[in-house]
C-alpha atoms as a PDB file:
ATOM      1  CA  UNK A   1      58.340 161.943   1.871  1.00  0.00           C
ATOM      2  CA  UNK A   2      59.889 159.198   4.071  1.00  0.00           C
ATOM      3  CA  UNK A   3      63.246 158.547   3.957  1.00  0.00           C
ATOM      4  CA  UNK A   4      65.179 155.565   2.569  1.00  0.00           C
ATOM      5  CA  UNK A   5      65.364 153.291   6.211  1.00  0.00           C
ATOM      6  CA  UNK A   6      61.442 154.415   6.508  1.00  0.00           C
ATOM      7  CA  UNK A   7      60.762 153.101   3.036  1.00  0.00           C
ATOM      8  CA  UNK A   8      63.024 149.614   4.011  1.00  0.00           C
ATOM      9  CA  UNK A   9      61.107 149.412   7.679  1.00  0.00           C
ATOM     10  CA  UNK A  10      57.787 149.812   5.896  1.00  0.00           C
ATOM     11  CA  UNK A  11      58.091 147.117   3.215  1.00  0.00           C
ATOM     12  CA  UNK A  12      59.435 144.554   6.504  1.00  0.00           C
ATOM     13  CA  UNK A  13      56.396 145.012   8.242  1.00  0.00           C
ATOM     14  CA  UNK A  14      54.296 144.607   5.147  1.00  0.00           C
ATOM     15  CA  UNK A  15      56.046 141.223   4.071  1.00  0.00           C
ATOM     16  CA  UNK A  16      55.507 140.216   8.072  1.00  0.00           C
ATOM     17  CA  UNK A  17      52.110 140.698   7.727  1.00  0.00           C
ATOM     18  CA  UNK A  18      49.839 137.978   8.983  1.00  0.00           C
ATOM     19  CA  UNK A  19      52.934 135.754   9.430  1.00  0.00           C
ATOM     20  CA  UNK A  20      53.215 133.461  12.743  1.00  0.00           C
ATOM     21  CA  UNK A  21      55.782 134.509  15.160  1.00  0.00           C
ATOM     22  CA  UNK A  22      58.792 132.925  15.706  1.00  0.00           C
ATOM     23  CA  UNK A  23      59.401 131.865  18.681  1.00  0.00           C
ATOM     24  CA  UNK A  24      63.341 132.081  20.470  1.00  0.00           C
ATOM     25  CA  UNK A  25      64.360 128.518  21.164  1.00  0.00           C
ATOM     26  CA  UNK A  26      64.287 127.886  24.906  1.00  0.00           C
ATOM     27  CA  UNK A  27      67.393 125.129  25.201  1.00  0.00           C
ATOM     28  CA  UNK A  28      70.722 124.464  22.738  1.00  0.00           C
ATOM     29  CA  UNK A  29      69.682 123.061  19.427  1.00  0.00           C
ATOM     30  CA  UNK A  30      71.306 119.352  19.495  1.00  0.00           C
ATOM     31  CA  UNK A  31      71.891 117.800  15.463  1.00  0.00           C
ATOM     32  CA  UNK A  32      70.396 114.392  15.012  1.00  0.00           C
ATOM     33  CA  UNK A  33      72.148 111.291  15.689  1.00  0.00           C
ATOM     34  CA  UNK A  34      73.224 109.739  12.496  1.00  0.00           C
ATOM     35  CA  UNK A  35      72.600 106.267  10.997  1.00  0.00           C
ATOM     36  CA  UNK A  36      76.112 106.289   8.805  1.00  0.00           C
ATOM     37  CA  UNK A  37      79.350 106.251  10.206  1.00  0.00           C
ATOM     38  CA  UNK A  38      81.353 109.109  10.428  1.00  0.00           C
ATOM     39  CA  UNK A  39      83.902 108.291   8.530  1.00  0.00           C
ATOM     40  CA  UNK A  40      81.953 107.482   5.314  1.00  0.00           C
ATOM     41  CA  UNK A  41      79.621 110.355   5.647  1.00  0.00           C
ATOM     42  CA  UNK A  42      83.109 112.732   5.739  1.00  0.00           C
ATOM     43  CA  UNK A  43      84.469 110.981   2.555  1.00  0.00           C
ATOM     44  CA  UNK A  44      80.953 111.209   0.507  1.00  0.00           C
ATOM     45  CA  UNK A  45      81.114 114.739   1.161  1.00  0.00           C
ATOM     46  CA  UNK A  46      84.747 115.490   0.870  1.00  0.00           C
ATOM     47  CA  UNK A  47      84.467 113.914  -2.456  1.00  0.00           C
ATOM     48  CA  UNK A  48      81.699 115.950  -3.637  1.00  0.00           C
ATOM     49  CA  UNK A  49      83.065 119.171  -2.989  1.00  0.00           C
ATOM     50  CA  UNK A  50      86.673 117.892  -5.076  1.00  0.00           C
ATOM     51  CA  UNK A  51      88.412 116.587  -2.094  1.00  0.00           C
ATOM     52  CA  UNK A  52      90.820 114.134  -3.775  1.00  0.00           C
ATOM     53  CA  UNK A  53      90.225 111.821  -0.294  1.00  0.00           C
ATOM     54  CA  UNK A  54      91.545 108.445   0.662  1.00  0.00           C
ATOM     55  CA  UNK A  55      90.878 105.863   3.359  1.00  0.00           C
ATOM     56  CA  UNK A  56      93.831 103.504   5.146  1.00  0.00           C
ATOM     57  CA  UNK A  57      93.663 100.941   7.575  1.00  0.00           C
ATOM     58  CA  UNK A  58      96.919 101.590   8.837  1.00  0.00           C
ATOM     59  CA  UNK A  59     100.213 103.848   8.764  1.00  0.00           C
ATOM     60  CA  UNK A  60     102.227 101.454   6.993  1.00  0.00           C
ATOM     61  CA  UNK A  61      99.196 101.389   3.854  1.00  0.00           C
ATOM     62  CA  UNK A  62      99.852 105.235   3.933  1.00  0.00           C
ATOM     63  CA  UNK A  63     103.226 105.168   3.672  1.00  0.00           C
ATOM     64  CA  UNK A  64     103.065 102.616   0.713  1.00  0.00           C
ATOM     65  CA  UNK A  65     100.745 104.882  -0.947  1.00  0.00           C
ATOM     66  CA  UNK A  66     102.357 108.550   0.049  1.00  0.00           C
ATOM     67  CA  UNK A  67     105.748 107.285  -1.841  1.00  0.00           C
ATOM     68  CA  UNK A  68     104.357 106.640  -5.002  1.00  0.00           C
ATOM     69  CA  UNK A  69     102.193 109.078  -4.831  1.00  0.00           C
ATOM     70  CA  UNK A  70     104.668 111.767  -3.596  1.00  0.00           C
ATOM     71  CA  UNK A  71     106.935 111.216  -6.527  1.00  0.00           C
ATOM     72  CA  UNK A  72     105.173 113.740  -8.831  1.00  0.00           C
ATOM     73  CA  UNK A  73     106.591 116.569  -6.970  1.00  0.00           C
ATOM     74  CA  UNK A  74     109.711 118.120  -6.625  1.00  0.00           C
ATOM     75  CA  UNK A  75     109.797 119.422  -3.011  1.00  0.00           C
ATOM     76  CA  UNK A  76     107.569 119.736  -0.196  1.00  0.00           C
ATOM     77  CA  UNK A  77     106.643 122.355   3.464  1.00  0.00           C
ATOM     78  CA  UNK A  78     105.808 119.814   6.343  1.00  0.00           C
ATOM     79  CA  UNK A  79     104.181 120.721   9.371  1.00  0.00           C
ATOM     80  CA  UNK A  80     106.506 119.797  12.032  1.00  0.00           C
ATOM     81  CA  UNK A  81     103.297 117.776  13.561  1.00  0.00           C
ATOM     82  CA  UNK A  82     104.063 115.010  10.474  1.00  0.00           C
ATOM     83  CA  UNK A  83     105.102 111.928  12.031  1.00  0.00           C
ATOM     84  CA  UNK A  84     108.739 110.990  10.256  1.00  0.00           C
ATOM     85  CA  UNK A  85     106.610 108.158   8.692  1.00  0.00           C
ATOM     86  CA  UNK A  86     104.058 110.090   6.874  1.00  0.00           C
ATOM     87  CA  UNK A  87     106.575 112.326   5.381  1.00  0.00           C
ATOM     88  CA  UNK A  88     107.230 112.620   1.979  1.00  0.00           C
ATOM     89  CA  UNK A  89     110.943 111.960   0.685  1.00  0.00           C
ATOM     90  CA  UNK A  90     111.117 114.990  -1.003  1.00  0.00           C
ATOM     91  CA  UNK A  91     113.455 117.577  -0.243  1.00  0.00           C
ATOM     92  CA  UNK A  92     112.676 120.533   2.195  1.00  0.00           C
ATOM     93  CA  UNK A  93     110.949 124.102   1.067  1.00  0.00           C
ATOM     94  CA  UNK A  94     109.478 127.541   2.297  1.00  0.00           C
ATOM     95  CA  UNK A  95     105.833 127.546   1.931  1.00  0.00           C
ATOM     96  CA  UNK A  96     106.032 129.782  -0.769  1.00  0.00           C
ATOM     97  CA  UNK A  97     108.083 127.849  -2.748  1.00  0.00           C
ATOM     98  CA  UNK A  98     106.920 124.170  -2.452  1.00  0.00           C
ATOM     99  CA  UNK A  99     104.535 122.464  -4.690  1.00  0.00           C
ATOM    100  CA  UNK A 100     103.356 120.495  -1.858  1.00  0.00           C
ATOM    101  CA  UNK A 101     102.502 121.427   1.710  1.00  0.00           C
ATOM    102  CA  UNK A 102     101.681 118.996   3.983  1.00  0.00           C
ATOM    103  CA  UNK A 103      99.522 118.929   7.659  1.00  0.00           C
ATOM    104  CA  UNK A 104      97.848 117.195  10.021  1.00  0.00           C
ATOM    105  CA  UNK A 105      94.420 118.035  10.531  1.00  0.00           C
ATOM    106  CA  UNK A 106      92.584 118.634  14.589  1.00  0.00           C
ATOM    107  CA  UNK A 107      89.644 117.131  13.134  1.00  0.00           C
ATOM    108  CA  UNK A 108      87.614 116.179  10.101  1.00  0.00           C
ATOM    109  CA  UNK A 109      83.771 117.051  10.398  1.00  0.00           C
ATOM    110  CA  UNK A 110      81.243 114.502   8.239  1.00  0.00           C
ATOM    111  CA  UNK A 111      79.006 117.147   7.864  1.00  0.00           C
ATOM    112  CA  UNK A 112      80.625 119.366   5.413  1.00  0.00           C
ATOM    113  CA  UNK A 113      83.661 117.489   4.593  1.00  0.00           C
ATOM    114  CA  UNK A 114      85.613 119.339   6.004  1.00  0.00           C
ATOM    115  CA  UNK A 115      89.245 119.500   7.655  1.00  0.00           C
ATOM    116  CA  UNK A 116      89.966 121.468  10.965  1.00  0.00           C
ATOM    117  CA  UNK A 117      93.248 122.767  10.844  1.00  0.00           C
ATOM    118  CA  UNK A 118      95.052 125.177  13.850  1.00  0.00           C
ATOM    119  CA  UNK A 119      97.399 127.772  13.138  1.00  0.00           C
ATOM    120  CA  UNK A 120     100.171 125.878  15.249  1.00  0.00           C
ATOM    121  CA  UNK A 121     101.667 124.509  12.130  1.00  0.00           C
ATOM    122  CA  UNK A 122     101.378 127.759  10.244  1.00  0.00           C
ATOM    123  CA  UNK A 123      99.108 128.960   7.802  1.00  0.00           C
ATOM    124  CA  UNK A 124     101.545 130.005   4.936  1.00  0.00           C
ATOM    125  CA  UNK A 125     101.988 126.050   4.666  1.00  0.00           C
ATOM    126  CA  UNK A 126      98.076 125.792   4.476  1.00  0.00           C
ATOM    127  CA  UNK A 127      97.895 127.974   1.930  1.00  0.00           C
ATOM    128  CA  UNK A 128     100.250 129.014  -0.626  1.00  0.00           C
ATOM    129  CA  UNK A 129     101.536 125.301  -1.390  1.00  0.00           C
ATOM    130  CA  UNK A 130      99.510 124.632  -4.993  1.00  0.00           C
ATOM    131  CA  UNK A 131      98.559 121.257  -3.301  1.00  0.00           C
ATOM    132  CA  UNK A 132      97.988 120.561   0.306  1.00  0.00           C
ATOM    133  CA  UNK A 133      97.631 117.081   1.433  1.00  0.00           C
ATOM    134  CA  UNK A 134      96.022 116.207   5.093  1.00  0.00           C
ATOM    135  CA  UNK A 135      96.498 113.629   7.198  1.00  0.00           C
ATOM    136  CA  UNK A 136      93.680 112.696   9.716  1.00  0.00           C
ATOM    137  CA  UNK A 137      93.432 110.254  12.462  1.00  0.00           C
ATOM    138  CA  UNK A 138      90.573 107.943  11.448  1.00  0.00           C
ATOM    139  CA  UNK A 139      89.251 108.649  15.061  1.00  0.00           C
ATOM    140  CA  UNK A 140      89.415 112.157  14.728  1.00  0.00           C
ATOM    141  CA  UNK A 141      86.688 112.386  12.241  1.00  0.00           C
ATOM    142  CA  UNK A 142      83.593 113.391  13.616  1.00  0.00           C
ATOM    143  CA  UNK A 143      80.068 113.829  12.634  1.00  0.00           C
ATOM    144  CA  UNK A 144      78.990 117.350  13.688  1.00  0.00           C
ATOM    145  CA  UNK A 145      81.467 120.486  14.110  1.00  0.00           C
ATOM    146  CA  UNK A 146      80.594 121.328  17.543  1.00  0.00           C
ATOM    147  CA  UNK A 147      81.881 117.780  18.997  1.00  0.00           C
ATOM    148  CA  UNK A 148      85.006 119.276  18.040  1.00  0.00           C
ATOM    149  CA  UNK A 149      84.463 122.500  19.227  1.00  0.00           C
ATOM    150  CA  UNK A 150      83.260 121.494  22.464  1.00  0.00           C
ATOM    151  CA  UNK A 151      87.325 119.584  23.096  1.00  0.00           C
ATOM    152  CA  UNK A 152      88.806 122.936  21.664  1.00  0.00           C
ATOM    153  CA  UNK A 153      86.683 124.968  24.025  1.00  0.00           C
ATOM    154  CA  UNK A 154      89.519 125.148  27.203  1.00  0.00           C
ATOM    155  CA  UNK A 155      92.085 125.660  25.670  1.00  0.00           C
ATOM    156  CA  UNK A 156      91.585 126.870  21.819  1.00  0.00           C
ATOM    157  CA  UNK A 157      94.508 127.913  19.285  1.00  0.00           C
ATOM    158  CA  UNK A 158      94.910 131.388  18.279  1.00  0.00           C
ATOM    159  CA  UNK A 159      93.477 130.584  15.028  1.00  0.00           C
ATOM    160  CA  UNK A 160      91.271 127.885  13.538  1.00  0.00           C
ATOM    161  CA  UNK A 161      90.518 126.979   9.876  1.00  0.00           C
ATOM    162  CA  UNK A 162      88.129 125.277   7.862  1.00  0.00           C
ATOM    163  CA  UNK A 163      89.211 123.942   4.656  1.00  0.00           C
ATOM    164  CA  UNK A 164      86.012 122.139   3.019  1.00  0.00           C
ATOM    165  CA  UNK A 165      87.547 121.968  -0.915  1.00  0.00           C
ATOM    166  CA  UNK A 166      89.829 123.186  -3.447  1.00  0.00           C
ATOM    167  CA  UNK A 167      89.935 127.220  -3.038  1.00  0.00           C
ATOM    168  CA  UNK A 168      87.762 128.542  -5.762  1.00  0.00           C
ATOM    169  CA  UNK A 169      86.525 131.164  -6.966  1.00  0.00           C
ATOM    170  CA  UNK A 170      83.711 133.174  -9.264  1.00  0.00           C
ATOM    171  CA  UNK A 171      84.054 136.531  -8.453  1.00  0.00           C
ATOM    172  CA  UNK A 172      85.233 137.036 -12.332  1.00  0.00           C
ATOM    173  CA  UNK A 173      82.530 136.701 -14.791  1.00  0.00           C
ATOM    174  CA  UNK A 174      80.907 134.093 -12.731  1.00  0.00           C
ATOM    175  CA  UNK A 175      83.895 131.894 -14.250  1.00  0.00           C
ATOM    176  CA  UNK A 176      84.825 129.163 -11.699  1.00  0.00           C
ATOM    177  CA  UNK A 177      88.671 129.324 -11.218  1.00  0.00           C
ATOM    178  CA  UNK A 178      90.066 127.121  -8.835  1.00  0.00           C
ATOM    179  CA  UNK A 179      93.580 127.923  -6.670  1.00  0.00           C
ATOM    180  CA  UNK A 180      93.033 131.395  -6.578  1.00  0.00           C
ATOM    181  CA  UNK A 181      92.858 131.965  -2.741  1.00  0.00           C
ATOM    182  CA  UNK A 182      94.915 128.384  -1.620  1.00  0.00           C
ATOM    183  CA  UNK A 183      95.981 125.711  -3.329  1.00  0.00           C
ATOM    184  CA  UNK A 184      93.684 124.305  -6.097  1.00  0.00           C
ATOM    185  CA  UNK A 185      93.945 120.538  -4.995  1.00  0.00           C
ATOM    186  CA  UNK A 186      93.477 119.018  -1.308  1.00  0.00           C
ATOM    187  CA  UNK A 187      94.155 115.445  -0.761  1.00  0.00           C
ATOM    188  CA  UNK A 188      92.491 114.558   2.601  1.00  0.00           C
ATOM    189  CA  UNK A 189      93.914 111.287   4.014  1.00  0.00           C
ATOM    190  CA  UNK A 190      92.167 109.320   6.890  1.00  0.00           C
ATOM    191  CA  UNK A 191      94.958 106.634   8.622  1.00  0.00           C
ATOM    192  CA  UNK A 192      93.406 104.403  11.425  1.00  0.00           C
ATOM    193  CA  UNK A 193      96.230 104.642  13.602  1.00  0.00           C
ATOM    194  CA  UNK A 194      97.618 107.951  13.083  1.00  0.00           C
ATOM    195  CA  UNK A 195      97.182 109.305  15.989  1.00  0.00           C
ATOM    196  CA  UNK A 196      99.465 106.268  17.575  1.00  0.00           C
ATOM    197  CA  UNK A 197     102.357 107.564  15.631  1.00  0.00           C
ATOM    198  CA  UNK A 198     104.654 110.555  17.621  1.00  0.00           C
ATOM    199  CA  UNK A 199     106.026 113.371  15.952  1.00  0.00           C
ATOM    200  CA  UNK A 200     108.464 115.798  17.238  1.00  0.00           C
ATOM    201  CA  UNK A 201     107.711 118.976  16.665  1.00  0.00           C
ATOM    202  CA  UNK A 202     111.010 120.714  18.414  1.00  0.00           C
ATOM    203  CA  UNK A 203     112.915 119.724  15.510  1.00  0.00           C
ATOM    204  CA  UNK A 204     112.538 122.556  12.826  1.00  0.00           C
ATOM    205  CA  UNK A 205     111.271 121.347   9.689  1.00  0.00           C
ATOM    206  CA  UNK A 206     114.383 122.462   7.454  1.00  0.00           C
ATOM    207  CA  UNK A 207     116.822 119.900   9.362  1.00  0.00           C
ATOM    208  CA  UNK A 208     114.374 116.605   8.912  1.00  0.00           C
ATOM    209  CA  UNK A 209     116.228 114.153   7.104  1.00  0.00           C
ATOM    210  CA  UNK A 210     114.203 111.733   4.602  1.00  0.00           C
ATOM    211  CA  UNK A 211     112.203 109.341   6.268  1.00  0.00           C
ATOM    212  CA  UNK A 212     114.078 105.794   7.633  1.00  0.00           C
ATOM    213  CA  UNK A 213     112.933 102.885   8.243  1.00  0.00           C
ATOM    214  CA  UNK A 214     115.156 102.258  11.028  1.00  0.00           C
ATOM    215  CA  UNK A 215     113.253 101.672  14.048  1.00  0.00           C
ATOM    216  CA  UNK A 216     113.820 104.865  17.214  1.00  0.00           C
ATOM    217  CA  UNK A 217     114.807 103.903  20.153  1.00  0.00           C
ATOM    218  CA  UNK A 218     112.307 105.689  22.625  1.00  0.00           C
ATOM    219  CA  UNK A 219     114.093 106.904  25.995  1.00  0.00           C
ATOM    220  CA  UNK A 220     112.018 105.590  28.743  1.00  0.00           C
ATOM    221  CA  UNK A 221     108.822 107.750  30.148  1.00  0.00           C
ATOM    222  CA  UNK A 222     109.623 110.470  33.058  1.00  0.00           C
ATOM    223  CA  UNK A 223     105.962 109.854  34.315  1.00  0.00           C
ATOM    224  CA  UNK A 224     105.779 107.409  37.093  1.00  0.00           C
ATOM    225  CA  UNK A 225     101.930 106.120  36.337  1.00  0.00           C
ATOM    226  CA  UNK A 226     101.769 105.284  39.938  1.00  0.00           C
ATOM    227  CA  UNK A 227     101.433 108.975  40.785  1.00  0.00           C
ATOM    228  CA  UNK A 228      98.472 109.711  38.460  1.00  0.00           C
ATOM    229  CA  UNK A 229      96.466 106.698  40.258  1.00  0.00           C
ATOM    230  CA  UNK A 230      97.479 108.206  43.536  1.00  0.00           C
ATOM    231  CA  UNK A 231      95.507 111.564  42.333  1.00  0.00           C
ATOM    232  CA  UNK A 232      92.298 110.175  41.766  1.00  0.00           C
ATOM    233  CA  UNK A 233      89.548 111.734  43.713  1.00  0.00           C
ATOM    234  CA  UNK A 234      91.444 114.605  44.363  1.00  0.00           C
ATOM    235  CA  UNK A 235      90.975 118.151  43.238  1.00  0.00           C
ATOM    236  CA  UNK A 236      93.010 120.390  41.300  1.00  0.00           C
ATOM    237  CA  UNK A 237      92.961 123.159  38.979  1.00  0.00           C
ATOM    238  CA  UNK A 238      94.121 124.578  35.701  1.00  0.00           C
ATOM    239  CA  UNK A 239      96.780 127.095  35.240  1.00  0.00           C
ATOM    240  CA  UNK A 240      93.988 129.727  35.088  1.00  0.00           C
ATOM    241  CA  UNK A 241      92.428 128.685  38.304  1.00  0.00           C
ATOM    242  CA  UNK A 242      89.545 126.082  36.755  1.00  0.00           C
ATOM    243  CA  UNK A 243      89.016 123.406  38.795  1.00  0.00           C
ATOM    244  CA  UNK A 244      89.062 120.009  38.430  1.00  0.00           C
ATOM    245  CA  UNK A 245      88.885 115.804  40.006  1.00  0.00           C
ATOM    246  CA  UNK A 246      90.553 113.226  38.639  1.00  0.00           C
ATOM    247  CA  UNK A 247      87.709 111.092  38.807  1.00  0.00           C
ATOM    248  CA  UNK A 248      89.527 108.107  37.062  1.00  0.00           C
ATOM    249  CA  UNK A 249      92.192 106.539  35.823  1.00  0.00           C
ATOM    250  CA  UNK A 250      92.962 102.886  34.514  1.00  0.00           C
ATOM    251  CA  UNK A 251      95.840 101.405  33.106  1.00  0.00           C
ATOM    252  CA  UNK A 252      96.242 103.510  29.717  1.00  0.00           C
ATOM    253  CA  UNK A 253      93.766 106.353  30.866  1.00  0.00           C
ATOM    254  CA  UNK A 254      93.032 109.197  33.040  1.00  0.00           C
ATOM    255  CA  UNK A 255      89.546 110.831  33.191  1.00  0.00           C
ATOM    256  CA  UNK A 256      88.853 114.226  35.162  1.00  0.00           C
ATOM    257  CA  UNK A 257      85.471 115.723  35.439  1.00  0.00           C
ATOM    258  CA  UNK A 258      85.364 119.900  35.410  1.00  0.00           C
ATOM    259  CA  UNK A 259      83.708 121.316  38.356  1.00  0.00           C
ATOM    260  CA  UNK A 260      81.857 124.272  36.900  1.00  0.00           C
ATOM    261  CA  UNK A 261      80.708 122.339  33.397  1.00  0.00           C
ATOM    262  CA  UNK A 262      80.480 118.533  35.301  1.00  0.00           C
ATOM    263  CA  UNK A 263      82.032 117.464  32.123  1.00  0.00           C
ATOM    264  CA  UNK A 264      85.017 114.969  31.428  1.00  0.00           C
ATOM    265  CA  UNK A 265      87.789 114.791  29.563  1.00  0.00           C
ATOM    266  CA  UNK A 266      89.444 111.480  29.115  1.00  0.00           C
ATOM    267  CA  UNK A 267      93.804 112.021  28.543  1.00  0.00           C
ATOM    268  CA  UNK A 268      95.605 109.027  27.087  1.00  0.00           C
ATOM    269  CA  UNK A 269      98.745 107.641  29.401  1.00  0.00           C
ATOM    270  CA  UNK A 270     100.868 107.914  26.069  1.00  0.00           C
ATOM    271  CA  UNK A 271     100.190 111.774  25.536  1.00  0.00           C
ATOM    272  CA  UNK A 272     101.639 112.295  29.082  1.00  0.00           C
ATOM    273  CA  UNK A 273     104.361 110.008  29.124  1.00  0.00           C
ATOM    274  CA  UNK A 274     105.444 111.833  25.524  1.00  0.00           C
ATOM    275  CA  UNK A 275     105.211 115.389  27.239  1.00  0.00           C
ATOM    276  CA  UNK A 276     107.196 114.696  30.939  1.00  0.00           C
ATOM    277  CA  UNK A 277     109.869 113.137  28.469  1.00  0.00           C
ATOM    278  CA  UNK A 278     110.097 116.064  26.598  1.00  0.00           C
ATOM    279  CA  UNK A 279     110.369 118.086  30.192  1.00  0.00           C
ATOM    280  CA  UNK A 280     112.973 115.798  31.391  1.00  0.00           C
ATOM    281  CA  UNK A 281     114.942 116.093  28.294  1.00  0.00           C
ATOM    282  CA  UNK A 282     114.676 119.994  28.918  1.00  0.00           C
ATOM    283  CA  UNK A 283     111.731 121.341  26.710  1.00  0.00           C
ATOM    284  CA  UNK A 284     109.622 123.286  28.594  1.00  0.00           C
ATOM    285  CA  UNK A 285     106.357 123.013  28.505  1.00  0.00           C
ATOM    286  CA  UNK A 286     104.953 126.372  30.826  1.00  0.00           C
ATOM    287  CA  UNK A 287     101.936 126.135  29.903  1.00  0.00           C
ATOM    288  CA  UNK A 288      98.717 124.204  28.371  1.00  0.00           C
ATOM    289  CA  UNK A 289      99.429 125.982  24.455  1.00  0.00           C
ATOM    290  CA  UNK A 290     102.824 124.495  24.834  1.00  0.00           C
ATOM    291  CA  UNK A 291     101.384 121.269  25.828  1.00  0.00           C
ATOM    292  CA  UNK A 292      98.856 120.775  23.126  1.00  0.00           C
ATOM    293  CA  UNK A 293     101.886 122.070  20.565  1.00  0.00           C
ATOM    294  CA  UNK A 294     104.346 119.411  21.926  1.00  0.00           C
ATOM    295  CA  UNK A 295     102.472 116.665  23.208  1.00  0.00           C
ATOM    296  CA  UNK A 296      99.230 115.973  22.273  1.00  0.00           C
ATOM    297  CA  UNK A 297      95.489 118.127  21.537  1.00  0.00           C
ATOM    298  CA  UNK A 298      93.310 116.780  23.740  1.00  0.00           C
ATOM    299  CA  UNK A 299      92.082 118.642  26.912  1.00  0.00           C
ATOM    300  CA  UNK A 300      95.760 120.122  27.186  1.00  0.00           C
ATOM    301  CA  UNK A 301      94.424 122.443  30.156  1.00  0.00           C
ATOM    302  CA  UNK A 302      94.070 119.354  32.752  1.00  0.00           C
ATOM    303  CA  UNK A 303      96.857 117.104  31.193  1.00  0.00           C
ATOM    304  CA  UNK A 304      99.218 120.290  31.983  1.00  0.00           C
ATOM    305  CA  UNK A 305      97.990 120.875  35.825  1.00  0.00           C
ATOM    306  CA  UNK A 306      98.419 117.108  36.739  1.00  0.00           C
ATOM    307  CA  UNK A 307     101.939 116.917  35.175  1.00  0.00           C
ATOM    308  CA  UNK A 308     102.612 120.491  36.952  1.00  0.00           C
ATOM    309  CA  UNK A 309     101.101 118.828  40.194  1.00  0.00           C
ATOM    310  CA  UNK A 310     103.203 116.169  40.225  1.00  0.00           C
ATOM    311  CA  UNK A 311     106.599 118.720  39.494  1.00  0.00           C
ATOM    312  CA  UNK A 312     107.011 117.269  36.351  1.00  0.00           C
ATOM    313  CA  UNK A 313     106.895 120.663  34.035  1.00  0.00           C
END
């Protein structure tokens, strides 16, 4: 008498009988370019899987609606990435005792409606908070996962999450319970503009005063922009030996192409400015996971080697 796999192998092939083959595909699968915008394709589908999700044309409209909105708890954990604007006026908690965690997401996919969120900020404040509300750069929603993957791919956090709902659950009775792995309600928030607004993340958390209105004073940039145009067309590398050309760079902008990939990456003049001040003022920065942390997400890997080219981390 066969044995148990024999008996599981035999009914396979039967079921394969007469079937076509399938054939491996021969180059990456590519999704579809879509007709809707990104943005309203992520909110449809937020919405539909509970998302409590907003839309606001600027910080200032977010700020408006956070403080009314923010009233109807009694404390809150902030991710140190919150820009002192978008946080709530509530006083200060441990993760484990707030009623309202707040983050900023990487990304927000259209796709699933979904929000991309790196363990940088912590993921006690991700997920033991009853509600978690988001904040996402309008520009940082995108249509397919890998576009977002692809940035991440050089220089990736430790640990990435996607959070595409309330948690729920229905392992009980086929009951559907929500808040039993994470917080029951997410509140997904997409700010044109966000990403225009600086937070500063070397200041724990616990010490943040309430938010002011009084405009900062901004000590002036360590980065001379003179010496990123003087790089252009040359070659350098990462801190792990990748190289790299600074192919452009105009008057906000510097692009690099990869030499192994022929990719490129386009850093923003303000991302760099914000991490050489932090060096100057004596953060350090040794290396690209510092940078992204600090400064800014976006190809941290080649924004760290010009800054270290230039002796300015």
């Amino acid at each position: 008498m066969p044995d148990a796999r024999s008996r599981i192998l035999q009914r396979v092939r039967r079921a394969l009988e007469g079937r076509w083959p399938v054939e491996a595909p021969t180059r990456p699968w590519r999704p579809a370019v879509e007709e809707t915008g990104a943005v309203a394709r992520f909110l449809a589908h937020a919405k539909a899987s509970g998302v409590e999700a907003h839309r606001f044309e600027g910080p200032a409209a977010a700020r408006n609606w956070l403080e009314d909105w923010a009233a109807g708890f009694k404390n809150a954990a902030v991710s140190p990435l919150i820009p002192e604007a978008l946080r709530p006026s509530l006083p200060a908690a441990p993760p484990e005792k707030a009623e309202l965690g707040v983050s900023r997401a990487l990304a927000a996919v259209a796709d699933t409606g979904s929000v991309l969120l790196s363990s940088t900020e912590g993921r006690r404040l991700q997920l033991l908070p009853p509600a978690h509300l988001v904040w996402v750069d309008e520009s940082e929603v995108v249509q397919h996962l890998g576009e977002v993957l692809g940035r991440l791919a050089d220089d990736p956090p430790s640990a990435l999450a996607l959070h595409s709902g309330p948690s729920k659950s229905a392992d009980i009775g086929q009951i559907m319970v929500q808040g039993v792995h994470g917080p029951g309600r997410l509140v997904v928030a997409v700010v044109r503009g966000l990403a225009e607004l600086e937070a500063d993340p070397t200041e724990p958390a616990s010490t943040r005063e309430a938010p002011s209105h009084t405009p900062k004073t901004t000590p002036p940039a360590a980065l001379d922009w003179e010496a990123v145009h003087a790089l252009e067309d040359h070659r350098l590398a990462t801190k792990r030996g990748d190289a790299f050309t600074v192919e452009k760079v105009t008057e906000n902008t510097a692009v690099v192409r990869v030499s192994s990939s022929n990719k490129t990456y386009t850093l923003r003049r303000r991302c760099l400015e914000k991490a050489a001040r932090l060096a100057s003022a004596g953060t350090p920065i040794p290396g690209p996971a510092a940078y992204r942390k600090l400064a800014c997400n976006e190809a941290p890997a080649y924004a760290w080697a010009i800054l270290h080219t230039l002796d300015l981390i």
